[in-house]
Protein backbone atom coordinates (compact mmCIF):
# COMPACT_ATOMS: atom_id res chain seq x y z
CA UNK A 1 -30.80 7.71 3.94
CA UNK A 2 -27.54 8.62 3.44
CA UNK A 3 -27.39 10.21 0.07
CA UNK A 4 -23.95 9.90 -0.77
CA UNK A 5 -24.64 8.21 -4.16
CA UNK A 6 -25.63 10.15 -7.23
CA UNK A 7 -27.70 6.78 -8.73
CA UNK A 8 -28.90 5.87 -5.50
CA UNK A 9 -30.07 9.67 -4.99
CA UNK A 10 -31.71 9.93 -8.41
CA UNK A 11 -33.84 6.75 -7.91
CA UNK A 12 -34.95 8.28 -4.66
CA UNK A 13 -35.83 11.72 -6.48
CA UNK A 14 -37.09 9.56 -9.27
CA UNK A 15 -39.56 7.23 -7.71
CA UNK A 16 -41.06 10.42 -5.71
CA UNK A 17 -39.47 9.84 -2.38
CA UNK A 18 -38.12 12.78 -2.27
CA UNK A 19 -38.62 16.11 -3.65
CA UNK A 20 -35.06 17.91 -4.79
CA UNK A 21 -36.27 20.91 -2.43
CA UNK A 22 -36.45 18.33 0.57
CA UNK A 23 -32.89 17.11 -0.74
CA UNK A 24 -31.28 20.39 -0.95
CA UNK A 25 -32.59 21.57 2.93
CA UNK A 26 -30.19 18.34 3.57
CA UNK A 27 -27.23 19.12 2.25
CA UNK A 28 -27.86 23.33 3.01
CA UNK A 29 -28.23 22.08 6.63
CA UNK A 30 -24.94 19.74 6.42
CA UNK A 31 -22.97 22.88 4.69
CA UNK A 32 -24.46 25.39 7.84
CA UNK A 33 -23.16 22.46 10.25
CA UNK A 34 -19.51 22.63 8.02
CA UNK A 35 -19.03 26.03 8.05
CA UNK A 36 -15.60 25.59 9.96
CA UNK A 37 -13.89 23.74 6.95
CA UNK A 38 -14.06 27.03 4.77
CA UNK A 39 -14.99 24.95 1.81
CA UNK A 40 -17.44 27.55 0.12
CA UNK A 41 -16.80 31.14 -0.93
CA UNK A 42 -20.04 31.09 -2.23
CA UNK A 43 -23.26 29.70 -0.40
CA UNK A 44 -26.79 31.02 -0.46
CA UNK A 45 -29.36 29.22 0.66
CA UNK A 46 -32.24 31.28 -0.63
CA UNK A 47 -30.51 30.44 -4.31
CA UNK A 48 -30.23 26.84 -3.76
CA UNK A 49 -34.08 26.55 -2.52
CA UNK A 50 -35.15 28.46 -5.76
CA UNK A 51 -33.24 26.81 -7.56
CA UNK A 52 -34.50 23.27 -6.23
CA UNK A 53 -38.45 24.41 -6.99
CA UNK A 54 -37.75 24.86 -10.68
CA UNK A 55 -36.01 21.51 -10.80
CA UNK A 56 -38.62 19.94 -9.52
CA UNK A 57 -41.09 20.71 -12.32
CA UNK A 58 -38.76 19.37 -14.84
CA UNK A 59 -38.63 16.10 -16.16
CA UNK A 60 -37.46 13.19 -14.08
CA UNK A 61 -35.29 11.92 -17.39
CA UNK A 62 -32.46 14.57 -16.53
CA UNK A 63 -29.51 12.38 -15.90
CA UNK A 64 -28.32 14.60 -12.84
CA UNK A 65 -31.85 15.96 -11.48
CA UNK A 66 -31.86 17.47 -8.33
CA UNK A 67 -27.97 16.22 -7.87
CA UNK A 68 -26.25 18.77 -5.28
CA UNK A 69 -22.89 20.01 -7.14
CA UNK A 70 -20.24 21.88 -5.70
CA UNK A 71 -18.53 24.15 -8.53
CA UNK A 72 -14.74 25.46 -8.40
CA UNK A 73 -15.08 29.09 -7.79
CA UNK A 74 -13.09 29.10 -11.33
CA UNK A 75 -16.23 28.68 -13.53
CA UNK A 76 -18.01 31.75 -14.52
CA UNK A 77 -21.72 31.68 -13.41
CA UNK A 78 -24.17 34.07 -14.20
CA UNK A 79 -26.11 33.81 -10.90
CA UNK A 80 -23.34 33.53 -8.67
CA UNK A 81 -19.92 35.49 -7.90
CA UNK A 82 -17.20 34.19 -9.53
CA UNK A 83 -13.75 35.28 -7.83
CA UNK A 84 -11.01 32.78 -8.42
CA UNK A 85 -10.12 32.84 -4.95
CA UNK A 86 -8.54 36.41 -5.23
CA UNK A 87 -9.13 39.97 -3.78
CA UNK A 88 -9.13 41.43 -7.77
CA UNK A 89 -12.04 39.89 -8.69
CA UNK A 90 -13.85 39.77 -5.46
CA UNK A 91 -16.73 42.11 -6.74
CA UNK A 92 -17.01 40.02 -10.14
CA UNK A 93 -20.63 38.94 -11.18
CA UNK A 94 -20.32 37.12 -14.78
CA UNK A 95 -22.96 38.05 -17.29
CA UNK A 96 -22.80 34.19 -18.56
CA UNK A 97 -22.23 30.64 -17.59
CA UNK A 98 -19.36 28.43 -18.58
CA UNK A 99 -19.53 25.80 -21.18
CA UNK A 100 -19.52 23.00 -18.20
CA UNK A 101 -21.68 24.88 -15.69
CA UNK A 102 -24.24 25.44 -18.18
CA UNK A 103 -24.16 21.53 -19.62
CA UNK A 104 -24.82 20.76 -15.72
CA UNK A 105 -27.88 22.89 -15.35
CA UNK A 106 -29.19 21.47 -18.30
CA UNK A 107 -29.10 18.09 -17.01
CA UNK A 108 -30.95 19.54 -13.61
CA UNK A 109 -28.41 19.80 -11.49
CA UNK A 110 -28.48 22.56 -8.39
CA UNK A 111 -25.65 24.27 -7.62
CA UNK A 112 -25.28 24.64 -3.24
CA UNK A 113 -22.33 27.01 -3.91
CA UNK A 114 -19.07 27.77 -5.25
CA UNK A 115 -15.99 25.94 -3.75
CA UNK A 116 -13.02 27.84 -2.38
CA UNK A 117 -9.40 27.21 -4.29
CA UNK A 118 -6.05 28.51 -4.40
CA UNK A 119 -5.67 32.10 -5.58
CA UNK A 120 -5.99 31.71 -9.70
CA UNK A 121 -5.18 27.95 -9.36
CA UNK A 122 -1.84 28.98 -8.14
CA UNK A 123 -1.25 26.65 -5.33
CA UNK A 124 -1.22 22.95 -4.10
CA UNK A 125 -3.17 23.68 -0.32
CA UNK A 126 -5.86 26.04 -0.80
CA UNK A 127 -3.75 28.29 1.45
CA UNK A 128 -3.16 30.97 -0.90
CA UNK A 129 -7.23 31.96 -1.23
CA UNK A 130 -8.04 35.54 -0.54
CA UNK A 131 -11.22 34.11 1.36
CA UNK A 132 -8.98 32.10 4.06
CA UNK A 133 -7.77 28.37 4.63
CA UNK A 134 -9.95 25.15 3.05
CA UNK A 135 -9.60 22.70 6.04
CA UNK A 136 -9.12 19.23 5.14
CA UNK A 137 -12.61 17.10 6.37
CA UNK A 138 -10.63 14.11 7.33
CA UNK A 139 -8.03 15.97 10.01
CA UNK A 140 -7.84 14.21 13.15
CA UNK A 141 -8.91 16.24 15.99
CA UNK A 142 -6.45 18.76 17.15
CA UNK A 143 -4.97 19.10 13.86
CA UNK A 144 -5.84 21.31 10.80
CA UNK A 145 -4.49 19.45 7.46
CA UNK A 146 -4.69 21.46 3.84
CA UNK A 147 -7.32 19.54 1.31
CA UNK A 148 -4.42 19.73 -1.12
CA UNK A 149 -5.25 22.09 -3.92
CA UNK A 150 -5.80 24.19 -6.25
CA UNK A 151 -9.41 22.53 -6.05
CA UNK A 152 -9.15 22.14 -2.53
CA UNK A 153 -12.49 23.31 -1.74
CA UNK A 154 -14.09 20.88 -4.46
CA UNK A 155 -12.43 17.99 -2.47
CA UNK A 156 -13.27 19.14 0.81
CA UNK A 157 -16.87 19.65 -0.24
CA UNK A 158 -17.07 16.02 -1.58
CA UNK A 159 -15.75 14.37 0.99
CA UNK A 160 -17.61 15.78 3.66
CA UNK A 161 -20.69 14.76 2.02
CA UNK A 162 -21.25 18.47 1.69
CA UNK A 163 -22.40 17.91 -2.28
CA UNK A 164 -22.57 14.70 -4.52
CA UNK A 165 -19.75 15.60 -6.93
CA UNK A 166 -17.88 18.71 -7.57
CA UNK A 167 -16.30 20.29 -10.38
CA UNK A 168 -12.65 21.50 -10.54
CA UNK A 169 -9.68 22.14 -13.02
CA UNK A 170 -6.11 20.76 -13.27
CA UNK A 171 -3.28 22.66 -14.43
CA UNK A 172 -0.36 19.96 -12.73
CA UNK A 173 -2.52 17.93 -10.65
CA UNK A 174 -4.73 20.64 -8.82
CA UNK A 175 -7.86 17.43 -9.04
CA UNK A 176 -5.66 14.42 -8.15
CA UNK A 177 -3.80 15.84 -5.54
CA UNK A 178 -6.36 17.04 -3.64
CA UNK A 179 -8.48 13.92 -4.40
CA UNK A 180 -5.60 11.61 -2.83
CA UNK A 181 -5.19 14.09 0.03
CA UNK A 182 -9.03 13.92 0.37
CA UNK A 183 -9.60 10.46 -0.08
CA UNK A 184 -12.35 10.70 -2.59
CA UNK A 185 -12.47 10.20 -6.72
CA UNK A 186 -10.85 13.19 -8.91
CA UNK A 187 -10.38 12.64 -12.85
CA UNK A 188 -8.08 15.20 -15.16
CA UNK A 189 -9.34 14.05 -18.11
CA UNK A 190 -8.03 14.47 -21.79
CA UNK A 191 -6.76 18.44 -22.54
CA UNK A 192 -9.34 19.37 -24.91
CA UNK A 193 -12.14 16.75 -23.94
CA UNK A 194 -13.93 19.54 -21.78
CA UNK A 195 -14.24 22.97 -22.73
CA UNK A 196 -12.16 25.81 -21.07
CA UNK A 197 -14.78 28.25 -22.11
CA UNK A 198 -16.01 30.62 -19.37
CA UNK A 199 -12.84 29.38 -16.53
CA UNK A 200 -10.80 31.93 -15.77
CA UNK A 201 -7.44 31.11 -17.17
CA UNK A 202 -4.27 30.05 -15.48
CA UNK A 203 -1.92 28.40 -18.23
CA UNK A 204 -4.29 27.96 -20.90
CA UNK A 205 -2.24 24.86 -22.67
CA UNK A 206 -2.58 23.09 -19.57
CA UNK A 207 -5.65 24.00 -18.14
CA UNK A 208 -8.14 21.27 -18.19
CA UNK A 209 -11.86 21.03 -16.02
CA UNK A 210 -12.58 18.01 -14.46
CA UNK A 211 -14.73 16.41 -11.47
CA UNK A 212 -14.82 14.72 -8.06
CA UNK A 213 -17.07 12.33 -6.98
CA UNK A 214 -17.55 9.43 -3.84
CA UNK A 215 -17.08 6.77 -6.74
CA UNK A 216 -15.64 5.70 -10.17
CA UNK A 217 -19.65 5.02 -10.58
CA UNK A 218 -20.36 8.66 -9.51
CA UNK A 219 -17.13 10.39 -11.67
CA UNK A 220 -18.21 8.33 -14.76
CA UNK A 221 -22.04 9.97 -14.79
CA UNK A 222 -20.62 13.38 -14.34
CA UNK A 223 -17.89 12.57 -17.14
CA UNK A 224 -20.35 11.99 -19.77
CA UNK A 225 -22.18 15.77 -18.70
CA UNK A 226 -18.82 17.93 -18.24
CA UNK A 227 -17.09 16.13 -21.66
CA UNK A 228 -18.20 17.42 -25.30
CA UNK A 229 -17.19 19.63 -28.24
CA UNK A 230 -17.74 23.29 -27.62
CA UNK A 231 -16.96 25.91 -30.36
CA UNK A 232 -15.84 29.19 -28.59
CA UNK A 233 -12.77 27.02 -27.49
CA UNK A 234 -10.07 26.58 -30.26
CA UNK A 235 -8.55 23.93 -28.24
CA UNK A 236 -11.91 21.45 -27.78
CA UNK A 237 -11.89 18.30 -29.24
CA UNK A 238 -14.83 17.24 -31.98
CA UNK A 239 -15.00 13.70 -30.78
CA UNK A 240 -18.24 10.92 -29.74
CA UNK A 241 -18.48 11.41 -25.75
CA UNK A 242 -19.03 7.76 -25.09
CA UNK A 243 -21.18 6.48 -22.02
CA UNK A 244 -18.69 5.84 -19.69
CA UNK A 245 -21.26 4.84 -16.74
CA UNK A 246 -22.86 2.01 -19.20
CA UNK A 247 -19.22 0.71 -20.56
CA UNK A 248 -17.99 0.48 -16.81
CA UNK A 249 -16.56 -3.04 -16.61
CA UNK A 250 -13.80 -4.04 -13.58
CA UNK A 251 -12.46 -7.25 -15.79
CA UNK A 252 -8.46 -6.44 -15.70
CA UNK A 253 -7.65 -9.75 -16.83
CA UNK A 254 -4.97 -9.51 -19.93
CA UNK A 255 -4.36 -6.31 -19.22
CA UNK A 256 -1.04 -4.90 -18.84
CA UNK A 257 0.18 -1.72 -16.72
CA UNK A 258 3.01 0.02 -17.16
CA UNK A 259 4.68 1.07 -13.56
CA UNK A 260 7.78 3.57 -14.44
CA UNK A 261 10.87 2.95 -12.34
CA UNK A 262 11.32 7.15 -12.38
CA UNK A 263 8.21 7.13 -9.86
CA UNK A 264 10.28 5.53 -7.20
CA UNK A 265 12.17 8.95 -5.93
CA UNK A 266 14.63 8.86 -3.07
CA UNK A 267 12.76 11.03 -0.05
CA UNK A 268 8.98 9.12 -1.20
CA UNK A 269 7.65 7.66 2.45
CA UNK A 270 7.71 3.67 2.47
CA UNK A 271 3.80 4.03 3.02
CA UNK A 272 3.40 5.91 -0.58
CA UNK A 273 5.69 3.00 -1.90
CA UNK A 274 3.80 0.10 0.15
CA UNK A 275 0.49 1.30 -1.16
CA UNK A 276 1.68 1.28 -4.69
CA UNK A 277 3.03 -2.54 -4.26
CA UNK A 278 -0.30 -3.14 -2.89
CA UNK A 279 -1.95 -2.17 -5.74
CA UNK A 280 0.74 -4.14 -7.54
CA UNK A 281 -0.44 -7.27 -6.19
CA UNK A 282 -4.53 -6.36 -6.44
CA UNK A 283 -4.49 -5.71 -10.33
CA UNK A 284 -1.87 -8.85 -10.74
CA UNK A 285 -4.51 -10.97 -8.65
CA UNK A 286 -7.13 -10.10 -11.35
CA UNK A 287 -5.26 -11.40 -13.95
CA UNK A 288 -3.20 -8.62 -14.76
CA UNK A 289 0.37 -7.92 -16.39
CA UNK A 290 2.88 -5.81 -15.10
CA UNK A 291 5.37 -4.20 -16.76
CA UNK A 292 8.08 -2.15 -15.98
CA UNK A 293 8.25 0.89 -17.83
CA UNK A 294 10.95 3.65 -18.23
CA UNK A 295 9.44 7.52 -18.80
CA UNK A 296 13.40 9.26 -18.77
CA UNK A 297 12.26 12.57 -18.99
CA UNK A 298 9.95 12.66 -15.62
CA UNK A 299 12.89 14.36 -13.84
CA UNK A 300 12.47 17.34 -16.04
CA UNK A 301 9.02 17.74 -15.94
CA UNK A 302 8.62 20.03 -12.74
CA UNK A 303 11.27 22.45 -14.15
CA UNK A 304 9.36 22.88 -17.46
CA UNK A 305 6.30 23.06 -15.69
CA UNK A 306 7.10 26.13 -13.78
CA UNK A 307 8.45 27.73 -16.43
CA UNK A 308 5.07 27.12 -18.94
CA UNK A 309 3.03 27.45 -16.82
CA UNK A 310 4.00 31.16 -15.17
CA UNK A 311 5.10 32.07 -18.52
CA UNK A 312 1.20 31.49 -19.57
CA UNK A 313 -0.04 32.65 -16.36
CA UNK A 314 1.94 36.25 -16.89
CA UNK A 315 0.00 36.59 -19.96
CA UNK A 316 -3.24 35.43 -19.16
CA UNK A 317 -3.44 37.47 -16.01
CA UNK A 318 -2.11 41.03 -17.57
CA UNK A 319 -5.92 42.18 -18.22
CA UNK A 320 -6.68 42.30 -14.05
CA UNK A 321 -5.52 45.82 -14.17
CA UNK A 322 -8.72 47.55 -12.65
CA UNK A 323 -10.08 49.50 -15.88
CA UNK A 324 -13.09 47.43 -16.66
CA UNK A 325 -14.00 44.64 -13.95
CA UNK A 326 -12.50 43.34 -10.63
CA UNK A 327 -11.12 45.36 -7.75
CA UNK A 328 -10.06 48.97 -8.78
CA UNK A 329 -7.21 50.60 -5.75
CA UNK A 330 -8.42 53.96 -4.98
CA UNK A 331 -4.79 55.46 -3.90
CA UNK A 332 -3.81 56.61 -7.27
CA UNK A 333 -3.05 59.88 -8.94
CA UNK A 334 -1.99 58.89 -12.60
CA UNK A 335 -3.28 55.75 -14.79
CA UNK A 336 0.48 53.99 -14.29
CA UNK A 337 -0.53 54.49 -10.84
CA UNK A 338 -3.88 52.43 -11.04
CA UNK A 339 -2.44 49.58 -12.87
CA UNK A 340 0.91 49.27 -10.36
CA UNK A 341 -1.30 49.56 -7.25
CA UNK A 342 -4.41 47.55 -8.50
CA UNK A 343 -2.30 44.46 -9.64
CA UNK A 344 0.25 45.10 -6.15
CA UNK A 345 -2.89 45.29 -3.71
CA UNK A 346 -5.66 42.87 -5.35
CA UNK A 347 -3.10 39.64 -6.00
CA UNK A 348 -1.39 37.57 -3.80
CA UNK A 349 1.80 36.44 -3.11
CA UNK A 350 1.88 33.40 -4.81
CA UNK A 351 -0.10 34.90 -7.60
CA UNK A 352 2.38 38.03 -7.50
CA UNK A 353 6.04 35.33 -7.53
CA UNK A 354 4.22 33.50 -10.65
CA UNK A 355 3.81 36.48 -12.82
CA UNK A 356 7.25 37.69 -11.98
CA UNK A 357 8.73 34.32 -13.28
CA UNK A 358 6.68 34.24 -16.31
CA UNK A 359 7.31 37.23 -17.23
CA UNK A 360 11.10 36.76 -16.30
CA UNK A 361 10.86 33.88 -18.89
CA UNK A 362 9.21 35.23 -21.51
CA UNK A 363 11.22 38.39 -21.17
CA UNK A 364 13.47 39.36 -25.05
CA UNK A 365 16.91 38.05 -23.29
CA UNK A 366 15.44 34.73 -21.93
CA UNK A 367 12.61 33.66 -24.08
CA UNK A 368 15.11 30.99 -26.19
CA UNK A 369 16.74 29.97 -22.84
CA UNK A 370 13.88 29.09 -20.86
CA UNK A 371 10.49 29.36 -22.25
CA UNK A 372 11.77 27.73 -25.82
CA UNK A 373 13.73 25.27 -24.18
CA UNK A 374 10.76 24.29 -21.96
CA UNK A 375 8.37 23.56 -24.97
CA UNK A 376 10.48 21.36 -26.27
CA UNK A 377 11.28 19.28 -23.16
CA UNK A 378 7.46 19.26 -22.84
CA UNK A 379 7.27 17.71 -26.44
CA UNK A 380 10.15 14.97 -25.21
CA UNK A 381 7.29 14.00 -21.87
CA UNK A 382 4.42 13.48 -24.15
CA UNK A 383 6.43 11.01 -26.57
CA UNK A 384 7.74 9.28 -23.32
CA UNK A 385 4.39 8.91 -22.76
CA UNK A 386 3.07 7.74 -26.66
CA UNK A 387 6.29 5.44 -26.45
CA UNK A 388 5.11 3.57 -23.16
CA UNK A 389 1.73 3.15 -24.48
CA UNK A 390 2.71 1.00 -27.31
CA UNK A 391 3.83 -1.51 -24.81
CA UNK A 392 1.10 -1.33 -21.91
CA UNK A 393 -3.10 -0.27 -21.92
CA UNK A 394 -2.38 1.91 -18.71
CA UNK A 395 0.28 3.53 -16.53
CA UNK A 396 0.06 3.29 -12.88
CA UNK A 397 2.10 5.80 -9.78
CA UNK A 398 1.18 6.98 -6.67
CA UNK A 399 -0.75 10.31 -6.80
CA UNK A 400 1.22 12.18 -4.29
CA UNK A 401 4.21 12.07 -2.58
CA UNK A 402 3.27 12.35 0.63
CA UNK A 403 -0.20 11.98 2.60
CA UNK A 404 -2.48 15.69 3.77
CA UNK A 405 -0.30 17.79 5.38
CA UNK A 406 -0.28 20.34 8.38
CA UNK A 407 -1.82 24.01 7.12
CA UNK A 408 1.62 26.15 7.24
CA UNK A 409 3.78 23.49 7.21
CA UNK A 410 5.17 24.26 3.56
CA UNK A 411 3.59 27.62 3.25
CA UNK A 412 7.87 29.45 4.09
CA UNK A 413 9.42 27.08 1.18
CA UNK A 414 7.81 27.23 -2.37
CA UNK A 415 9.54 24.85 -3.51
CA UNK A 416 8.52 21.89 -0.80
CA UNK A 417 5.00 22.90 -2.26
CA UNK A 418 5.64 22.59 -5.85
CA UNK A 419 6.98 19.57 -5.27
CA UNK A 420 3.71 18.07 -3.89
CA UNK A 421 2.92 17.86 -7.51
CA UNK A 422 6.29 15.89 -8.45
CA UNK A 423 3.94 12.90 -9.79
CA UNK A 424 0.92 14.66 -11.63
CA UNK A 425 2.71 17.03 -14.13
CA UNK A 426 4.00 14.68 -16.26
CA UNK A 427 0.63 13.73 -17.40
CA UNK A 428 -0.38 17.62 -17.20
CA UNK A 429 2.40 18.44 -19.74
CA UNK A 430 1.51 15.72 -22.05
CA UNK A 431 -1.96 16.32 -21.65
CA UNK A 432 -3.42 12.74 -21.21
CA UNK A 433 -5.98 11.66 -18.60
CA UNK A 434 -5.02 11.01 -15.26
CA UNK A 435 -7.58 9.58 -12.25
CA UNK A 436 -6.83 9.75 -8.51
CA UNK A 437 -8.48 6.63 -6.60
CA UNK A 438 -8.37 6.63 -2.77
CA UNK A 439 -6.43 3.63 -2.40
CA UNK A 440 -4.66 2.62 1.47
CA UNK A 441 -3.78 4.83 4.61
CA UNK A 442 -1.16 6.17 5.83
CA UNK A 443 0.17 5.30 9.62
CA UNK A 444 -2.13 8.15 10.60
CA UNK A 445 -5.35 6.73 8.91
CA UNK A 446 -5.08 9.58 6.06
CA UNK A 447 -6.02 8.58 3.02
CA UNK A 448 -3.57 7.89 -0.01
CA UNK A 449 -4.53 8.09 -3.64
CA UNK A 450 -3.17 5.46 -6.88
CA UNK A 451 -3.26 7.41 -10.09
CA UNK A 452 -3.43 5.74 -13.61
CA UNK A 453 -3.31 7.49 -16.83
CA UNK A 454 -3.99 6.35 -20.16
CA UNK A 455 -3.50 7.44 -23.74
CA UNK A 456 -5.52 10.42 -24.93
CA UNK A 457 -9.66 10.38 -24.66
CA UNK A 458 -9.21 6.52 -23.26
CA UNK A 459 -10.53 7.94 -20.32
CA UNK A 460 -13.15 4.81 -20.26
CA UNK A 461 -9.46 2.45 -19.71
CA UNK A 462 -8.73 4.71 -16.34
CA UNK A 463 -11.88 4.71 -14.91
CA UNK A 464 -12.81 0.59 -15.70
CA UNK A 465 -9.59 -0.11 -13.75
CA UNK A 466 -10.33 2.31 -11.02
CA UNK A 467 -13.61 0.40 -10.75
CA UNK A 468 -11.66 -2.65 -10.11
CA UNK A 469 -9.17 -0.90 -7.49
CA UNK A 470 -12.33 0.44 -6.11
CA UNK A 471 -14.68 -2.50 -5.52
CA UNK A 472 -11.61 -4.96 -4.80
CA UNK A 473 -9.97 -2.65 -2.61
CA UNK A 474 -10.46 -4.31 1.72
C-alpha cells in the first residue's frame, strides 16, 4: 500500500492491518532513503518508534491515530529541539508543547521529526536555514530547485511522501508558496483561527499556523485538529470549529469568483497566466460565475509588508541576546559585548537585514513615516478585500509568480525574493484565509499552484472549491 492518504491510512490502522509501529518503520525508512533533500532538522528514529508503541494502546477513535506528521521546526515541543532554523537557538530544548502540537498528540498523531525552514520564517527558499538547503522533491535530475519557503521543509516532507501532512506558519505566504512550488495542498487559514501559542514569533500580527497535506480531503481533517480557541493567545478567536471534512461538497454551481485584474502583472510567465484561464474555464464549466474584480491597493501591499513585518520582527527577536536560552558567544569581555557578538554571530543574514529595517522603521524620526503610514495602507487592503466580498463568495489568483526555482538563483538580489510573494501578502495583511491547490505545469513539468481566499473563518468556501479544482482537475 501506498499510504499517502490520511483516511485511507486510518482505516488500515483501524481495521488492524497495520500496527502504527509497522507504519512508522515505513515512513522512518522512506526519510533514511531522503536524507539528500535536507527536509528534517530534527529526526530520531528511536523517538518515533516509542512514540508509535504508546499510540498503539490508545483508542482507535483518535481522528489522526498513528498519522505520521511532519512539524515546522517553529513549534515548540517538549520532546524535541526546537531551533527556528537558526544558529541562536540551536541548543534550545522547550520545557512545553505548542497549542497546535499538543492538540495533534492528543488526537494520536506521531511526530517523525521537525521540518527544516527559513531562518525565523525570514525567507521564501529555505535557503537562509542555519542547518543547510531544503531541496525541492520534484527537481528534475541534474538540477537542485528551492521548496519555496519559509515552510519549505513542511512541503518538501509532504510531497515526498516523507509524512502524511505537515504543519507550518504563514507570515506572507510562507504555506502557499511553497505548496505551489511543491505541488501539494497548503492552507493559511483565518489570523486568529489557530493559536500562535508556543511558535516562535516572527511578526506576530501576521503570523498564522497552518498545514499541508496530499489533498483538500487530507488538509480539511487536519483543519478541524490545528483550528480552536486557545486562551494564552490574546489574538485567538472564540468561535465553533466546524467539521470541515463532513461539510466537504465540490457543487460550484451559482457560485461566483471574484478574479482581480491587479493579479495580471507585467513580467508574470504566460504559463502562470494560462493556468489561471484554465481554471477560469473549469469552475465556469461547473456552473460557475465569474466576475471581475478590482483590489486597487494590491500594488502597495509588498511595501507595507516589509515594513510591518521587520518592524515586528525587530521587536519580537530583541530577547535572543544570549542571557537566558539559545547560543551564548564566548569572545566577550563586557555584557555590551555579549549581546553585540551573540546577536552578530548566532543570526543570519537575512535575519540580521530584517532587524536592521525594522528597527530603521520603528526608529523616533521614522516611526510616522513608515511604520504609521504602513498600518494604515494595511487597513485600506483588508477593506479592498471586505468590499470585493460583497459582490463574489471567493477570490481566485495564481499562487506564485513563477514556478520552483534554481537554489542560488535569487539568493544576490533580495528583492527578486521578496517578490516571490507578490500574490500571497495581500491576503496576509488582511488576514483572511488563503489555500494553495496544485493546479497545471509548467513547460518543465513543475508544478503550479491556484490560490483562493475567502472572507474571514469561511475557510469551509476555500477548501469545497479546492475540492472541485482538485477532483475535476485532468
Amino acid at each position: 500500500m501506498e499510504f499517502s492518504s490520511i483516511t485511507e491510512t486510518l482505516k488500515t490502522i483501524r481495521s488492524k492491518k497495520i500496527s502504527v509501529e509497522e507504519l512508522s518503520n515505513i515512513f522512518i525508512k522512506r526519510i533514511k532513503d531522503s536524507k539528500n533533500l535536507n527536509a528534517f532538522i530534527y529526526f530520531n528514529e528511536e523517538d518515533i518508534i516509542e512514540q508509535s508503541r504508546k499510540i498503539d494502546k490508545l483508542s482507535n477513535n483518535l481522528s489522526l491515530k498513528g498519522i505520521p506528521l511532519a512539524i515546522k521546526d517553529l513549534f515548540c515541543t517538549k520532546n524535541m529541539p526546537t531551533t527556528a532554523g537558526s544558529k541562536i537557538l540551536s541548543n534550545f530544548h522547550p520545557t512545553y508543547e505548542s497549542f497546535v502540537t499538543q492538540k495533534l498528540i492528543d488526537q494520536g498523531s506521531v511526530f517523525v521529526g521537525k521540518a527544516n525552514c527559513d531562518e525565523f520564517a525570514m525567507g521564501s527558499s529555505t535557503t537562509t536555514s542555519f542547518f543547510g538547503n531544503t531541496i525541492n522533491p520534484v527537481s528534475p535530475k541534474g538540477k537542485q530547485l528551492v521548496p519555496g519557503g519559509s515552510s519549505g521543509g513542511s512541503a518538501a516532507a509532504v510531497a515526498a511522501k516523507l509524512c502524511l501532512g505537515a504543519t507550518g506558519t504563514d507570515t506572507g505566504g510562507s504555506i502557499r508558496q511553497p505548496a505551489s512550488f511543491c505541488g501539494v495542498v497548503g492552507i493559511k487559514p483565518t489570523y486568529g483561527l489557530c493559536s500562535r501559542w508556543g511558535i516562535v514569533a516572527f511578526a506576530s500580527s501576521l503570523d498564522q499556523a497552518g498545514i499541508f497535506a496530499n489533498s483538500i480531503e487530507d488538509a480539511s481533517i487536519l483543519m478541524k485538529e490545528v483550528a480552536g480557541y486557545d486562551s494564552n493567545d490574546s489574538t485567538s478567536a472564540k468561535i465553533r470549529i466546524p467539521d470541515y471534512y463532513k461539510n466537504l461538497n465540490q457543487d460550484v454551481a451559482g457560485k461566483i469568483i471574484g478574479v482581480p485584474k491587479e493579479y495580471t502583472l507585467p513580467g508574470i510567465s504566460d504559463e502562470i497566466n494560462n493556468v489561471w484561464e484554465e481554471a477560469i474555464k473549469l469552475f465556469e464549466k461547473g456552473g460557475a460565475k465569474i466576475k471581475k474584480i478590482s483590489l486597487p491597493r494590491t500594488k502597495y501591499a509588498l511595501p507595507a509588508y516589509y515594513i510591518i513585518a521587520p518592524a515586528e520582527a525587530s521587536s519580537n527577536l530583541a530577547r535572543y541576546d544570549g542571557v537566558k536560552y539559545g547560543f551564548r558567544s564566548n569572545e566577550n569581555n563586557s555584557l555590551d559585548e555579549m549581546y553585540e557578538l551573540t546577536r552578530s554571530e548566532g543570526f543570519g543574514k537575512e535575519v540580521k537585514r530584517r532587524i536592521l529595517i525594522g528597527t530603521y522603521v520603528l526608529s523616533a524620526g521614522y516611526y510616522d513615516a513608515y511604520y504609521l503610514k504602513a498600518q494604515k495602507v494595511r487597513k485600506l487592503i483588508a477593506d479592498d478585500f471586505t468590499l470585493a466580498f460583497k459582490d463574489c463568495d471567493f477570490i481566485m489568483t495564481p499562487t506564485t509568480p513563477s514556478q520552483a526555482f534554481q537554489i542560488g538563483e535569487k539568493e544576490e538580489d533580495p528583492i527578486k525574493m521578496y517578490l516571490n510573494d507578490i500574490f500571497t501578502v495581500p491576503a496576509s495583511l488582511a488576514g483572511i484565509p488563503g489555500i494553495s491547490i496544485p493546479f497545471g505545469k509548467s513547460k518543465e513539468k513543475l508544478p503550479l499552484g491556484i490560490q483562493l481566499l475567502s472572507k474571514h473563518f469561511d475557510e469551509q468556501t476555500i477548501l469545497n472549491a479546492g475540492l472541485y479544482l482538485e477532483k475535476n482537475n485532468e
